[in-house]
Protein backbone atom coordinates (compact mmCIF):
# COMPACT_ATOMS: atom_id res chain seq x y z
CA UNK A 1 215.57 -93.13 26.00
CA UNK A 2 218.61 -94.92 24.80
CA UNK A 3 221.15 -92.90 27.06
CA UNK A 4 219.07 -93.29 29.96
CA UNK A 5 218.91 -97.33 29.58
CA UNK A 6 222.62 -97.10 29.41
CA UNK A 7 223.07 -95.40 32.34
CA UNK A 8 220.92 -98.00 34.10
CA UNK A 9 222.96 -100.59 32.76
CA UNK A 10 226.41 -98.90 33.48
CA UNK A 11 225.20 -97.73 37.42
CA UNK A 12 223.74 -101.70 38.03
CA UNK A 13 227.52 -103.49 36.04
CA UNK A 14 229.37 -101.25 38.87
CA UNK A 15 227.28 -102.02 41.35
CA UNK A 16 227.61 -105.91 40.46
CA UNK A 17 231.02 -105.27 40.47
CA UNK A 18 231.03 -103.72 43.87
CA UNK A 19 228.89 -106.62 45.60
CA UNK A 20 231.01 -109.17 43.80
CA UNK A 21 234.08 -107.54 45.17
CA UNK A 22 232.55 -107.81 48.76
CA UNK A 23 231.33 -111.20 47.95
CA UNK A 24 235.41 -112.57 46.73
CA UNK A 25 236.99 -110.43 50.23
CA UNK A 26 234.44 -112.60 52.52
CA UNK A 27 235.49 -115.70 50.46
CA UNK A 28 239.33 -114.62 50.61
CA UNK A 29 239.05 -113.99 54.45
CA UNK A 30 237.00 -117.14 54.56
CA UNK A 31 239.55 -119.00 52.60
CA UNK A 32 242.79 -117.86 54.87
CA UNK A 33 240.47 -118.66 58.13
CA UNK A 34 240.80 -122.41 56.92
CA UNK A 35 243.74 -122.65 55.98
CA UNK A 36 245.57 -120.94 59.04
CA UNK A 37 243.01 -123.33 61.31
CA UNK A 38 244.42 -126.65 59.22
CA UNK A 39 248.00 -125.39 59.30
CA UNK A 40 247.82 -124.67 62.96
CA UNK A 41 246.37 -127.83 63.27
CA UNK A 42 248.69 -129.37 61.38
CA UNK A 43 251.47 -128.21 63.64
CA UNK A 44 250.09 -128.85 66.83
CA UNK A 45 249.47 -132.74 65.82
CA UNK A 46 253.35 -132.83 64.48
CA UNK A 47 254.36 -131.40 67.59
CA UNK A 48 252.39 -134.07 69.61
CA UNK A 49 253.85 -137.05 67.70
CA UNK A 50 257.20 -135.99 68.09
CA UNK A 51 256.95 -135.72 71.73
CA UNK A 52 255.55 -139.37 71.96
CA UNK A 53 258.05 -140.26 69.50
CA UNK A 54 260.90 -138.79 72.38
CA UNK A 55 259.51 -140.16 75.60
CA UNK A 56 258.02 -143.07 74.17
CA UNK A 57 261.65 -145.26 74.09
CA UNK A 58 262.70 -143.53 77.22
CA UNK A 59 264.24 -146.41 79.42
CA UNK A 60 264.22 -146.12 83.67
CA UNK A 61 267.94 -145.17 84.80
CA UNK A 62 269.08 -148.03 86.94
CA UNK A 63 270.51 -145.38 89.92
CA UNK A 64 272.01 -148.88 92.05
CA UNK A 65 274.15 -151.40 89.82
CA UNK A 66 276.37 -153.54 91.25
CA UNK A 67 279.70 -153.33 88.61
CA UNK A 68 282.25 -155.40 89.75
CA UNK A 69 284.28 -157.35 93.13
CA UNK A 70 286.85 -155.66 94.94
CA UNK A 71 288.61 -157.51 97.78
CA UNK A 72 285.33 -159.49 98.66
CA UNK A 73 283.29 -156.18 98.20
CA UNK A 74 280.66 -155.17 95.86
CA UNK A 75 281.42 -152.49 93.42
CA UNK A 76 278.53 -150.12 93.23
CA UNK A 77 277.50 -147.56 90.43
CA UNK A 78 275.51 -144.77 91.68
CA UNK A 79 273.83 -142.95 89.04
CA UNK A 80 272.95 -139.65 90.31
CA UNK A 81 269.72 -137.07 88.65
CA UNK A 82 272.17 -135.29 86.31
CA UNK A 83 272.95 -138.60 84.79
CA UNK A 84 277.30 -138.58 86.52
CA UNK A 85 278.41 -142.00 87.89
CA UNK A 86 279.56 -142.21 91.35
CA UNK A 87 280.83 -145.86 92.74
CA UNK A 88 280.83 -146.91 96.20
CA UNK A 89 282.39 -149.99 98.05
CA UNK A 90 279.42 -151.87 99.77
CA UNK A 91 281.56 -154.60 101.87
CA UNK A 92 279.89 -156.88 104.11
């Protein structure tokens, strides 16, 4: 009688060890779900503030601007898309 209550109580410890095995892998996976959802999170939301952070001071380009006077004629500062100067000589 005593072995066979020890064998009980031996087969049902393993099997509580099994099912609490189980039990700590779904918490684990569980666990690294959240915390890989926050981190990505966490990213994406730094990501977005420094791109508002860049284009937030961004100032228009003046592309006309009159410079200076040359002979009675009006300098002119042509800013072209890739940002290069170019001056003209607007007389009138």
């Amino acid at each position: 009688m005593h072995r066979c209550v020890s064998v009980l109580l031996i087969s049902s410890s393993s099997y509580n060890l099994k099912d609490m095995d189980s039990t700590m892998s779904e918490r684990n996976r569980r666990l690294r779900m959240i915390m890989s959802t926050f981190s990505c999170m966490i990213v994406i939301t730094g990501l977005l503030l420094i791109g508002f952070a860049t284009f937030k001071d961004v100032e228009p380009i003046e592309k006309f601007k009159v410079v200076d006077q040359y002979q009675g004629c009006e300098v002119i500062r042509y800013t072209d898309p890739t940002n290069r100067w170019n001056y003209l000589l607007k007389c009138t």
